[in-house]
C-alpha atoms as a PDB file:
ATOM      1  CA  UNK A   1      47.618 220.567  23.146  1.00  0.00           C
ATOM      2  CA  UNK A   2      44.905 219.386  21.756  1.00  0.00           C
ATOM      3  CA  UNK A   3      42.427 221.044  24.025  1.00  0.00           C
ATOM      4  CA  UNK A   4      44.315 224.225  23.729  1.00  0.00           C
ATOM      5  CA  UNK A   5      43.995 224.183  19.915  1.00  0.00           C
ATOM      6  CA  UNK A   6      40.468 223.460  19.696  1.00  0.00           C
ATOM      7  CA  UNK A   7      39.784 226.868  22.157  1.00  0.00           C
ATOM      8  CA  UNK A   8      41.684 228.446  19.719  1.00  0.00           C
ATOM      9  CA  UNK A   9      40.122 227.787  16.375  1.00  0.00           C
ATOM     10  CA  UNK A  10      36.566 228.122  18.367  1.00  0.00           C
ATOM     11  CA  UNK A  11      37.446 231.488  18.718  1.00  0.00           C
ATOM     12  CA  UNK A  12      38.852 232.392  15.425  1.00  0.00           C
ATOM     13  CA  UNK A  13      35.537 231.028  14.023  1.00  0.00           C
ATOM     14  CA  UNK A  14      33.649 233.466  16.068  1.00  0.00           C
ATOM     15  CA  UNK A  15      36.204 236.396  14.925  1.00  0.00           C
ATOM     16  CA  UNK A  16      35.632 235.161  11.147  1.00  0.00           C
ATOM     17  CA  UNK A  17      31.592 235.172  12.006  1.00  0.00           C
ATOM     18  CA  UNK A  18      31.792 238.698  13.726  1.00  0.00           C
ATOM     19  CA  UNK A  19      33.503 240.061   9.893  1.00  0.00           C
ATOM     20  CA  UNK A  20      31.018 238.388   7.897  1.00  0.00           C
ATOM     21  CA  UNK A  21      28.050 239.197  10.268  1.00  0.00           C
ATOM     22  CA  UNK A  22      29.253 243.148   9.939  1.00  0.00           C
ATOM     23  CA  UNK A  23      30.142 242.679   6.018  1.00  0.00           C
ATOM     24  CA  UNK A  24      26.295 241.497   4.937  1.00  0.00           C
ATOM     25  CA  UNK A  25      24.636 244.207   7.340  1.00  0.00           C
ATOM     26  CA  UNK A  26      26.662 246.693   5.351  1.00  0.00           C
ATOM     27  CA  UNK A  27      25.317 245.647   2.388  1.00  0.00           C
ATOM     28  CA  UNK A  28      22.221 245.320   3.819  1.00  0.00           C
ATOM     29  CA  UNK A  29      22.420 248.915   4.979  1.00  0.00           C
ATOM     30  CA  UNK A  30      23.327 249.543   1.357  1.00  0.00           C
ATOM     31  CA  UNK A  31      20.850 247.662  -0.567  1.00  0.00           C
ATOM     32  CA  UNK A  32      17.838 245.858   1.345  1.00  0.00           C
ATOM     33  CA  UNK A  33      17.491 241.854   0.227  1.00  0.00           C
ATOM     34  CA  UNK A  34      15.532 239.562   1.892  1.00  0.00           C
ATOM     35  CA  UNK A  35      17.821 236.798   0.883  1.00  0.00           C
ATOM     36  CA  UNK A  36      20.984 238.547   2.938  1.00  0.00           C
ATOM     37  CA  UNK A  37      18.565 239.539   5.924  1.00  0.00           C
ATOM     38  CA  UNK A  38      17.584 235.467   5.792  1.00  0.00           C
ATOM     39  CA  UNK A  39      21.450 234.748   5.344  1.00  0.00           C
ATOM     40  CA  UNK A  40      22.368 237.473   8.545  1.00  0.00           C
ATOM     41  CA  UNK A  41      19.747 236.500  10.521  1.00  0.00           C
ATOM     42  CA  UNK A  42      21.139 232.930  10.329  1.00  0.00           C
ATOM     43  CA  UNK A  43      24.479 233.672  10.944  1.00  0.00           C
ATOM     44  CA  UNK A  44      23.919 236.140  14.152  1.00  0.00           C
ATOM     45  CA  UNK A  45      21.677 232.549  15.501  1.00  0.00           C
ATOM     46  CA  UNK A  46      25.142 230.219  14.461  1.00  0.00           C
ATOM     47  CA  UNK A  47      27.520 232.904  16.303  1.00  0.00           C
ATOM     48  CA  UNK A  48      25.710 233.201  19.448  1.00  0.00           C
ATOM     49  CA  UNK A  49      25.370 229.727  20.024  1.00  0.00           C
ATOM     50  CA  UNK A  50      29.164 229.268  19.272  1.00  0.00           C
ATOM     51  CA  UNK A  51      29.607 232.435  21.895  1.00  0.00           C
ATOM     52  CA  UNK A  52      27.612 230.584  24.525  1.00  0.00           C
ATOM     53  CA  UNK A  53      29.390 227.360  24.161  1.00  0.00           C
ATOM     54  CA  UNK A  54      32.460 229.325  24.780  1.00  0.00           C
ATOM     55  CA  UNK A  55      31.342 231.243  27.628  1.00  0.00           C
ATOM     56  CA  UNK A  56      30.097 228.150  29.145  1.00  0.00           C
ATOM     57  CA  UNK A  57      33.776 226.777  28.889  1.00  0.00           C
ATOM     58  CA  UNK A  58      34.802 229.160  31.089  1.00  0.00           C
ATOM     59  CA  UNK A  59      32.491 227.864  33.644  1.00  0.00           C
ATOM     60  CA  UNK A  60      34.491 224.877  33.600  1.00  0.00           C
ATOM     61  CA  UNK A  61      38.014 226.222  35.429  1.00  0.00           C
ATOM     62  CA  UNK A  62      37.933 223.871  38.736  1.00  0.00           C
ATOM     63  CA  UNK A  63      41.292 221.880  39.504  1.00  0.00           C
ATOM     64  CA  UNK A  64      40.404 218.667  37.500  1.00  0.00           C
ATOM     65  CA  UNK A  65      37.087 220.020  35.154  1.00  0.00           C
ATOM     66  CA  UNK A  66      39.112 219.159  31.319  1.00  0.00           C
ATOM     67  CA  UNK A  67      40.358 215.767  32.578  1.00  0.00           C
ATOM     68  CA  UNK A  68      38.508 212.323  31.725  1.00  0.00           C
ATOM     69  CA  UNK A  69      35.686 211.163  33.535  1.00  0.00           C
ATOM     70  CA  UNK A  70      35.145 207.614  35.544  1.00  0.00           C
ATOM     71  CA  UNK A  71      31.390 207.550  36.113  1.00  0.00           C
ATOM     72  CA  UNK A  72      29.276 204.665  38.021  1.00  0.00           C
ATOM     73  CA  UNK A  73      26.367 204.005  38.700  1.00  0.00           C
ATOM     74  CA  UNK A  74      24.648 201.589  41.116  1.00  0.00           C
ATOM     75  CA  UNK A  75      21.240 200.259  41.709  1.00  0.00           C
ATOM     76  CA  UNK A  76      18.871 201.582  44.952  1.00  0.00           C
ATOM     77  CA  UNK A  77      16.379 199.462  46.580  1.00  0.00           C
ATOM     78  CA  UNK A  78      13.807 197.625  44.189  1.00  0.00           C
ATOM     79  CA  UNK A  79      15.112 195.062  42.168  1.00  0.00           C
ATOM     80  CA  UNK A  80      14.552 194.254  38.964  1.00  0.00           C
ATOM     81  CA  UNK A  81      13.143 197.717  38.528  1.00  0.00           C
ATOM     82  CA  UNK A  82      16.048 199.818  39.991  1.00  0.00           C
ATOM     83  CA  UNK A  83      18.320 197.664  37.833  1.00  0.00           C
ATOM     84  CA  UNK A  84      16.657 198.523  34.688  1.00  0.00           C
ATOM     85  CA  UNK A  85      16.831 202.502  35.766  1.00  0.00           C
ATOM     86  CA  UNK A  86      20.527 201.893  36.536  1.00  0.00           C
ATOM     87  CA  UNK A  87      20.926 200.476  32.584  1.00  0.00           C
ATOM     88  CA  UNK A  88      18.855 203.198  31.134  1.00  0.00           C
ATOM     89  CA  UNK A  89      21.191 205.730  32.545  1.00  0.00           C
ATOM     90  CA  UNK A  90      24.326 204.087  31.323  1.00  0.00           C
ATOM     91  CA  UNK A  91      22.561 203.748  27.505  1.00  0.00           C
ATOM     92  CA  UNK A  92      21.908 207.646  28.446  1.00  0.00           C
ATOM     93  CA  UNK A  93      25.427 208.696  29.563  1.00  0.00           C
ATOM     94  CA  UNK A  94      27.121 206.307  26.512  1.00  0.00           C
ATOM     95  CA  UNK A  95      24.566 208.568  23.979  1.00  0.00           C
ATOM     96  CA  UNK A  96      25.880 211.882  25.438  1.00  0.00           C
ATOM     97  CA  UNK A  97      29.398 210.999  25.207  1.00  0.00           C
ATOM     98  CA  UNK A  98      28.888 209.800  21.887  1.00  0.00           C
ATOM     99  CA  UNK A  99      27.058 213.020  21.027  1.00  0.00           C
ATOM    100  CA  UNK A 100      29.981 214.910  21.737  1.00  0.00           C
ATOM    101  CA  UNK A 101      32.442 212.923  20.214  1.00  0.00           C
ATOM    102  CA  UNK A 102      33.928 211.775  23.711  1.00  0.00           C
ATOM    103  CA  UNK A 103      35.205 207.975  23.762  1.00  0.00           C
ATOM    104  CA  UNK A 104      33.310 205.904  26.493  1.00  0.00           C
ATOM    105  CA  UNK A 105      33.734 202.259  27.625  1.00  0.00           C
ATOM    106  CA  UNK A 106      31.875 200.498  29.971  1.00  0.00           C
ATOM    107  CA  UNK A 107      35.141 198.482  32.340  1.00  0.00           C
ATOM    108  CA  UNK A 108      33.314 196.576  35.096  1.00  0.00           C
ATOM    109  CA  UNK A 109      29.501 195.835  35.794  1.00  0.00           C
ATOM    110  CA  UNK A 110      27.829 193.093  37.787  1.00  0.00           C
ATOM    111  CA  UNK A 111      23.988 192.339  35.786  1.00  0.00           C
ATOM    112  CA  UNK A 112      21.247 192.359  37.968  1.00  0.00           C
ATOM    113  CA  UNK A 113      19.433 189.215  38.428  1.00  0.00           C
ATOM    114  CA  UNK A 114      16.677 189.596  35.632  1.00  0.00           C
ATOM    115  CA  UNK A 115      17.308 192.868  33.889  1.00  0.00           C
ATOM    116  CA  UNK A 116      19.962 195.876  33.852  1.00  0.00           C
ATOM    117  CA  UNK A 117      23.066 196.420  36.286  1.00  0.00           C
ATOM    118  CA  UNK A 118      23.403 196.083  40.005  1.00  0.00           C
ATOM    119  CA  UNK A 119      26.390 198.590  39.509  1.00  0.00           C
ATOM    120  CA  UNK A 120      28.459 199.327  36.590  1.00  0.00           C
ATOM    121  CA  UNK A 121      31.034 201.640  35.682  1.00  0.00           C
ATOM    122  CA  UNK A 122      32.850 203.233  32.585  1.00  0.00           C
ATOM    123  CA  UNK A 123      35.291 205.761  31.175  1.00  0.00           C
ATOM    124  CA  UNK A 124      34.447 208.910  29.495  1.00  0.00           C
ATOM    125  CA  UNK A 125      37.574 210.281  27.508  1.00  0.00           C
ATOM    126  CA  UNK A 126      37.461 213.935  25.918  1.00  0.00           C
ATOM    127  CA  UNK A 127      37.998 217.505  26.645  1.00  0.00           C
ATOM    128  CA  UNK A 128      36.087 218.331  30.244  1.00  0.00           C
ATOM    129  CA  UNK A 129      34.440 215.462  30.563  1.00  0.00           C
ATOM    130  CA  UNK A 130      34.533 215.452  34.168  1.00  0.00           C
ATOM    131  CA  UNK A 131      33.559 219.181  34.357  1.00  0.00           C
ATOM    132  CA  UNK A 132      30.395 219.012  32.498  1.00  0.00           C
ATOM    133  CA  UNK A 133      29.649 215.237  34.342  1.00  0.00           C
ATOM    134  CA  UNK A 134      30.103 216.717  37.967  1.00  0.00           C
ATOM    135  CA  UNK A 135      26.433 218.011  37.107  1.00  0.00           C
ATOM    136  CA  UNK A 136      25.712 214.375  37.325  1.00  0.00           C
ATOM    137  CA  UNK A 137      26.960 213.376  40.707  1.00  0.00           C
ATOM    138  CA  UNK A 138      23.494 212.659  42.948  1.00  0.00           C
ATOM    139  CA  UNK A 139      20.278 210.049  42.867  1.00  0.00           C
ATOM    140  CA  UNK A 140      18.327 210.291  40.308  1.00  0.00           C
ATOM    141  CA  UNK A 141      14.976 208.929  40.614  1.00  0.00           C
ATOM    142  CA  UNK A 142      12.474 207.572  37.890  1.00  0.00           C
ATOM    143  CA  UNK A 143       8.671 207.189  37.849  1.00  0.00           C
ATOM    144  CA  UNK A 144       7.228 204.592  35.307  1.00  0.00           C
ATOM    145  CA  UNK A 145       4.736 201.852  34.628  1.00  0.00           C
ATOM    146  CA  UNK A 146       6.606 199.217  34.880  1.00  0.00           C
ATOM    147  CA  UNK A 147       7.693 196.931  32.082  1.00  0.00           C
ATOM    148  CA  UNK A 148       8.227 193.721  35.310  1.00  0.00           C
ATOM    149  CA  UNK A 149       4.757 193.899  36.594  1.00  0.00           C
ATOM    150  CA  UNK A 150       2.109 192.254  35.052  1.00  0.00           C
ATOM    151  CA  UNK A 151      -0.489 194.143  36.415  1.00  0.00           C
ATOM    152  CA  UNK A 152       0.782 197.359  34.819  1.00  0.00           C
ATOM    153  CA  UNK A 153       1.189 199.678  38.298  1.00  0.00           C
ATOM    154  CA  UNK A 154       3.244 202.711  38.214  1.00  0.00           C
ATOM    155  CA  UNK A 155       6.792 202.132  40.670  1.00  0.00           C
ATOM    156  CA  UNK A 156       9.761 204.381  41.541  1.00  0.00           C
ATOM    157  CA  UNK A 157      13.263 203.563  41.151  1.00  0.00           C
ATOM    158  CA  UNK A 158      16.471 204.851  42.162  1.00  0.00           C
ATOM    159  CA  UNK A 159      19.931 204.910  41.287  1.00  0.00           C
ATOM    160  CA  UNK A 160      23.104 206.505  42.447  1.00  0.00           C
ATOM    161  CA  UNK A 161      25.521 208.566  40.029  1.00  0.00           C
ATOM    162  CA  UNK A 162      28.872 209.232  41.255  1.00  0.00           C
ATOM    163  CA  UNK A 163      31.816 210.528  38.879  1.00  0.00           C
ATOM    164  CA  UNK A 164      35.535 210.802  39.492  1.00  0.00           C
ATOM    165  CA  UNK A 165      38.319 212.498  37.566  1.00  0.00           C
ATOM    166  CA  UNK A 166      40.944 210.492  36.059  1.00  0.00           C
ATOM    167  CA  UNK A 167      43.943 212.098  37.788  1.00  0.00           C
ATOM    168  CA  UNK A 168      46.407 209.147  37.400  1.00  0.00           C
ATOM    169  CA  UNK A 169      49.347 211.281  35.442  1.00  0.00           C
ATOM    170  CA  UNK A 170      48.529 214.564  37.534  1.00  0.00           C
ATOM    171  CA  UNK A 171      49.244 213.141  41.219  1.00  0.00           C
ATOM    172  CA  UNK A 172      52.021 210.926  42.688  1.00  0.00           C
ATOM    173  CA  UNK A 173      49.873 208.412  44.896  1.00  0.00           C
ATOM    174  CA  UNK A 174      52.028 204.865  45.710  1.00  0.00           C
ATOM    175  CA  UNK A 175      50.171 201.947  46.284  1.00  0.00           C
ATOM    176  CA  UNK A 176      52.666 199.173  48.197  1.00  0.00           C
ATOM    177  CA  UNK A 177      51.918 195.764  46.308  1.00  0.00           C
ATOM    178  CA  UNK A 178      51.829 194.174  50.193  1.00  0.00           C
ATOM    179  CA  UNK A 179      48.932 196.557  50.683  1.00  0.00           C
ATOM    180  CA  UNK A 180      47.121 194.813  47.664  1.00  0.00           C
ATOM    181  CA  UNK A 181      45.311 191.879  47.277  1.00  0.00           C
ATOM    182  CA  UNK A 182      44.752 190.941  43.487  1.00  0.00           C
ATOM    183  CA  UNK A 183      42.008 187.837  42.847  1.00  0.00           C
ATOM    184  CA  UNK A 184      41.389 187.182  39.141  1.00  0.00           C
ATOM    185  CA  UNK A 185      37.881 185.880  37.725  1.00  0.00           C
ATOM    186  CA  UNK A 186      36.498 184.713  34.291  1.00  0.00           C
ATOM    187  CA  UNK A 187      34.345 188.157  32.985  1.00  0.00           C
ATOM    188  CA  UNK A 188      30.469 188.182  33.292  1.00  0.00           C
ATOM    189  CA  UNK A 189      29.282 188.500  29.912  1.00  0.00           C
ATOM    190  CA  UNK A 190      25.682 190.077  29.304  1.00  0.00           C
ATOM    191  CA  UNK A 191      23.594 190.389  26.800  1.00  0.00           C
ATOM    192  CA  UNK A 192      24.664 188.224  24.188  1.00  0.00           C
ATOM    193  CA  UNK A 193      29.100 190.316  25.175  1.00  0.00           C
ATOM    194  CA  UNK A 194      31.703 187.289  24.307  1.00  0.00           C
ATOM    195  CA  UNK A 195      32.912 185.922  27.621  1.00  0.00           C
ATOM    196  CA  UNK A 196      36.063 185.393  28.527  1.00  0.00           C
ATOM    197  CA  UNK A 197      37.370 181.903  28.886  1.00  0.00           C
ATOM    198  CA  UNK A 198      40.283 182.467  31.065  1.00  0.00           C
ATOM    199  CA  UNK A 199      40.628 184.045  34.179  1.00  0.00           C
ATOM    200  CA  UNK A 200      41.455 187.674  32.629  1.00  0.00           C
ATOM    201  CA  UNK A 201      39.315 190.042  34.946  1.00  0.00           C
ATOM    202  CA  UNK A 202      41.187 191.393  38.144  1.00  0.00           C
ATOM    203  CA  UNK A 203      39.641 192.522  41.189  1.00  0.00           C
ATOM    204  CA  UNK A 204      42.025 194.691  43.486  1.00  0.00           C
ATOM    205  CA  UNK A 205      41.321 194.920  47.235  1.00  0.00           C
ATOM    206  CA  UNK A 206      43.627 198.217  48.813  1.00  0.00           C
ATOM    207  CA  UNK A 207      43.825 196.093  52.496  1.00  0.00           C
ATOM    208  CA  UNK A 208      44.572 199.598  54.249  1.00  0.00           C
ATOM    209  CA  UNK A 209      41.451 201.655  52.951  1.00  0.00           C
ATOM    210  CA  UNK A 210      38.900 198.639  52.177  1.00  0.00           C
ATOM    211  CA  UNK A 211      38.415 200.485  48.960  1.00  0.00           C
ATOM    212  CA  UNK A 212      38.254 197.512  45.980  1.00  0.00           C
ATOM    213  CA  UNK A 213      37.927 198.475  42.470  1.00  0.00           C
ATOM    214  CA  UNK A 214      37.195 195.854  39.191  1.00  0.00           C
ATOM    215  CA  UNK A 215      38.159 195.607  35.522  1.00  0.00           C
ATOM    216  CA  UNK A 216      36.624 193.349  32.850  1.00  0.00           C
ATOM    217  CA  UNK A 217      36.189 194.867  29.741  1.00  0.00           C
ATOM    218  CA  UNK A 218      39.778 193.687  28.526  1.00  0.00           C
ATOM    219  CA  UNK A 219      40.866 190.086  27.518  1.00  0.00           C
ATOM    220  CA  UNK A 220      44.578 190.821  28.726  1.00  0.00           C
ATOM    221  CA  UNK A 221      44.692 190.330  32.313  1.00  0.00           C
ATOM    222  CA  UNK A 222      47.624 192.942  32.471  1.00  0.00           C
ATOM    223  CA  UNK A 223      45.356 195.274  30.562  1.00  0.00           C
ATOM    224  CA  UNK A 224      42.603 194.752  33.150  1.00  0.00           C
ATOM    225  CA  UNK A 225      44.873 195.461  36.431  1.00  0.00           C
ATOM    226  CA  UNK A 226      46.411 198.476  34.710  1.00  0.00           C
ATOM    227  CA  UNK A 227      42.646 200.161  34.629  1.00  0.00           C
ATOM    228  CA  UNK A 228      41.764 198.681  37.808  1.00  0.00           C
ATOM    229  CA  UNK A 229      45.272 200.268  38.964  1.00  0.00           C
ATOM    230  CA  UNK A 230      44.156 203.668  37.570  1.00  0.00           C
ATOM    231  CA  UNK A 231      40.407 203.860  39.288  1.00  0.00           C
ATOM    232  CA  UNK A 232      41.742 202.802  42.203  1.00  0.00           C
ATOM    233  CA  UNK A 233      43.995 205.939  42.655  1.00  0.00           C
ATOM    234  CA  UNK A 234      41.473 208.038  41.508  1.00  0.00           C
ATOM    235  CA  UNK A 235      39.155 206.563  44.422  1.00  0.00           C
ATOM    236  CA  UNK A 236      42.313 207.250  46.823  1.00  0.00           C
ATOM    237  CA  UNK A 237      42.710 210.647  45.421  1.00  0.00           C
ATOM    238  CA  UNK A 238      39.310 211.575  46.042  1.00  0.00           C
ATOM    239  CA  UNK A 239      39.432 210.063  49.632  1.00  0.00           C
ATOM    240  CA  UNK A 240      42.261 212.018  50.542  1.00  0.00           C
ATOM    241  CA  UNK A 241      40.062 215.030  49.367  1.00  0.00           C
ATOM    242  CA  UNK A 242      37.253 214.336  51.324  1.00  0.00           C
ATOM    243  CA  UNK A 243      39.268 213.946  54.297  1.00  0.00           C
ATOM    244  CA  UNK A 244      40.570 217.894  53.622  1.00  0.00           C
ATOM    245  CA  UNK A 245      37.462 218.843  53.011  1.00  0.00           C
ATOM    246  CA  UNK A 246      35.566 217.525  56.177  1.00  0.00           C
ATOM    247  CA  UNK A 247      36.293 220.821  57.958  1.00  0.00           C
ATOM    248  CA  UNK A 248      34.541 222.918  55.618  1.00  0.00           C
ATOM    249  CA  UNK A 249      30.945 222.965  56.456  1.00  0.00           C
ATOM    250  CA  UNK A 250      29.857 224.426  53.202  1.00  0.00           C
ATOM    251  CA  UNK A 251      31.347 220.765  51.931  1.00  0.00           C
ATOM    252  CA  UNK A 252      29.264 218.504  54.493  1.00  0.00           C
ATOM    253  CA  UNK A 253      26.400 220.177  53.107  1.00  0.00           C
ATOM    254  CA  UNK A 254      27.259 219.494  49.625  1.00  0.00           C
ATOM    255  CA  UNK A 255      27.791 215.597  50.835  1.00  0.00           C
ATOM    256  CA  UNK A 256      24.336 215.436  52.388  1.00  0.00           C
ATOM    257  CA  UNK A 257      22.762 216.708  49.098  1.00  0.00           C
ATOM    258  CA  UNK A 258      24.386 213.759  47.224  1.00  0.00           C
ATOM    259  CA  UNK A 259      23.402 210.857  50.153  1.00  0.00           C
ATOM    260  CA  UNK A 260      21.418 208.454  49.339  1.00  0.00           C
ATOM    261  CA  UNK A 261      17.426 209.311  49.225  1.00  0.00           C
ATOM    262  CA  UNK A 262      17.737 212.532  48.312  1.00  0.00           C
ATOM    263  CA  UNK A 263      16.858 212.773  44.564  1.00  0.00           C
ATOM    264  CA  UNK A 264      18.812 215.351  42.421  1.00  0.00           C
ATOM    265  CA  UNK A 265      16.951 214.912  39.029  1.00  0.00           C
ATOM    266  CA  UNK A 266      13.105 213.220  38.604  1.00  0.00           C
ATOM    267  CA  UNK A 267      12.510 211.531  35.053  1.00  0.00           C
ATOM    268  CA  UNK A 268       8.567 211.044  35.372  1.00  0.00           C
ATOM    269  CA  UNK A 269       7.426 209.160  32.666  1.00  0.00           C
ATOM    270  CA  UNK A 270       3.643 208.355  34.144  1.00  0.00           C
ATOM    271  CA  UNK A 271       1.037 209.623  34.557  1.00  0.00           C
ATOM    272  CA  UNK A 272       2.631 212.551  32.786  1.00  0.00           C
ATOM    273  CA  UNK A 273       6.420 212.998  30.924  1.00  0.00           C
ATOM    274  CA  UNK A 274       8.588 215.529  32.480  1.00  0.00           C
ATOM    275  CA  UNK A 275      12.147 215.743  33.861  1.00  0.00           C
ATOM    276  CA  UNK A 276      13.112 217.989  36.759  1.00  0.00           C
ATOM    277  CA  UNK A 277      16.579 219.127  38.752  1.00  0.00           C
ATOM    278  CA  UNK A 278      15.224 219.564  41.460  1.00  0.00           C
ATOM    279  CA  UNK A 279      18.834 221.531  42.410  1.00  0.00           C
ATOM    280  CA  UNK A 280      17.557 224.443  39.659  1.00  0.00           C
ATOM    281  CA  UNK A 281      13.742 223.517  39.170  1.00  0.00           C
ATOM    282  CA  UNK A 282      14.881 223.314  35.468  1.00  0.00           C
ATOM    283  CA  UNK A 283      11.823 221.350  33.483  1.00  0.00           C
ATOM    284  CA  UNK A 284      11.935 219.630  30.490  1.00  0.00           C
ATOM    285  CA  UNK A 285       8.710 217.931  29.016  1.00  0.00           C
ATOM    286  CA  UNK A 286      10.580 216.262  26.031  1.00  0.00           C
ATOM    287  CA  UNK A 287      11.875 213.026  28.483  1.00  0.00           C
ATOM    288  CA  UNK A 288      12.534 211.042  25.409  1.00  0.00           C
ATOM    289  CA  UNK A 289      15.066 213.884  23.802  1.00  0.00           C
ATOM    290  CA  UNK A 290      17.277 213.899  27.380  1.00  0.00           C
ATOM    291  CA  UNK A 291      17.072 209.942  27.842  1.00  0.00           C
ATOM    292  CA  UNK A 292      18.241 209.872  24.407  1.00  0.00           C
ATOM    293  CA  UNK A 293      21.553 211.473  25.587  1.00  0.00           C
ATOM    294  CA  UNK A 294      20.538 215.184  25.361  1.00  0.00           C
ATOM    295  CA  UNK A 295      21.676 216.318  28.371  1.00  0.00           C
ATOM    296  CA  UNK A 296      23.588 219.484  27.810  1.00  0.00           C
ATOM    297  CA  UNK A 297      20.694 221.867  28.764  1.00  0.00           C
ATOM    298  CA  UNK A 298      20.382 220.420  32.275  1.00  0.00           C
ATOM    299  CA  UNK A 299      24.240 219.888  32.695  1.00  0.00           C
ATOM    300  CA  UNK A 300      24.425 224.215  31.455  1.00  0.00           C
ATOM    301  CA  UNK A 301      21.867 225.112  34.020  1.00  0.00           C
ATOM    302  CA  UNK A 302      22.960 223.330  36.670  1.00  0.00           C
ATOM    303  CA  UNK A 303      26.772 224.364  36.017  1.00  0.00           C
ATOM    304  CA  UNK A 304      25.486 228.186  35.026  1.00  0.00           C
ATOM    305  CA  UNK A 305      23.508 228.160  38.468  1.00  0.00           C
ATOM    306  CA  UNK A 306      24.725 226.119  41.232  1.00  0.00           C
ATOM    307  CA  UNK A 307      22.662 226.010  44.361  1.00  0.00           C
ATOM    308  CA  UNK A 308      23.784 227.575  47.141  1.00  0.00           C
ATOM    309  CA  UNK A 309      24.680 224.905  49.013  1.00  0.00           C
ATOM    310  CA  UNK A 310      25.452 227.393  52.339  1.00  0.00           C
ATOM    311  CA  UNK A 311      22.027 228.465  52.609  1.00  0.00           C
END
């Protein structure tokens, strides 16, 4: 409802723009003033952005594009380095979602062993999260000097992205407690985070799939299973999809994009700063802006022009 009423007071802002944009060019017409062609001029900017924001929503009409969003992201090969990358995209998801207003909570992690994450994953809540953090799903692959070596040499890291809708109230999947085993840990704590004294995070094991999921972010063990619970039929969810969709070749294409290797997005930061998709060959030189949580002009693009992943 809430979704539904925001679309609708989006557009009666751009009907109330449209009357005042066609009131001060009447008076304009009327009685030239460089004040009201400043004021117009402003205006016409203000509506078509609005107008592209809502035409862009419209790009976002798959099955499960306005739900939530579980994102993770884990560590490639190189350490301490790939760790760091891995952290650095998690400070730049939480910045986006904050951006646009979206509530975001980081629910399991393991730290690597000097820096950053080995893995880590959170929840993005707000209108189409998942639809405008599809874009996201791939390696992404960053050049630096890097901060870990002493003798200053440039390295490249990688780390995987990989979202998932939060579908829990849409579908009707039943997970048999026998077909669960539940182990309970104290959390990790990083960076200074409170730990847990008792045994409050849950770790749930689905024995039929192999498919185990984590939650840590809550002190209430009940709290903790109950999110685990929810990931872990998202993660069945999308495995029954994938099964559907091995027979479509276009899909298998799609999946071999996405493995492991093969970079979607390059964040150079050394010897020069520029950020490519290398899915739309979109550039942008300002790296600081889009690590800063800027993403939306990469997300459009990408979403605007998908690749043809048939060809």
């Amino acid at each position: 409802m809430n979704a539904l009423r925001s679309e609708i007071v989006q557009a009666q802002k751009i009907e109330k723009g449209f009357s005042e944009i066609e009131s001060l060019l009447e008076l304009l017409a009327e009685s030239p003033d460089v004040d009201l062609e400043t004021e117009a001029a402003k205006n016409i900017d203000d509506l078509e952005k609005e107008l592209s924001d809502l035409e862009f929503r419209q790009m976002l009409s798959g099955e499960h594009d306005d739900k939530n969003a579980i994102l993770s992201i884990n560590a490639g090969a190189g350490g301490t380095e790939s760790c760091d990358w891995a952290e650095m995209l998690l400070r730049m998801y939480r910045m986006w979602a904050d951006r646009r207003g979206y509530k975001n909570e980081v629910i399991d992690f393991t730290p690597g062993d000097s820096a950053g994450f080995r893995s880590v994953t959170m929840t993005i809540e707000g209108p189409y999260a998942y639809g405008y953090l599809k874009a996201e799903i791939g390696v992404h692959r960053l050049v630096r000097i890097s901060p870990f070596d002493a003798n200053k040499r440039r390295h490249t890291s990688f780390a995987s992205v990989f979202v998932l809708p939060d579908i829990e109230e849409d579908i009707n999947i039943v997970v048999k407690e026998e077909d669960l085993r539940i182990d309970t840990f104290r959390s990790s704590g990083a960076g200074g985070q409170k730990v847990n004294k008792t045994d409050s995070a849950v770790r749930l094991t689905h024995l039929p799939t192999g498919i185990v999921v984590a939650c840590q972010n809550e002190r209430s063990q009940h709290r903790n299973r109950e999110t685990a619970m929810k990931i872990l039929k998202a993660k069945l969810y999308e495995r029954e999809m994938e099964k559907q969709a091995k027979a479509k070749e276009k899909i298998e294409d799609e999946k071999k994009d996405i493995a492991w290797g093969s970079q979607i997005r390059s964040y150079v930061l050394h010897p020069y700063k520029m950020i490519k998709d290398h899915r739309t060959d979109f550039e942008v030189g300002d790296t600081d802006r889009i690590l800063n949580g800027d993403l939306d002009p990469l997300i459009r693009t990408y979403l605007l022009h998908p690749p043809d992943l048939g060809s």
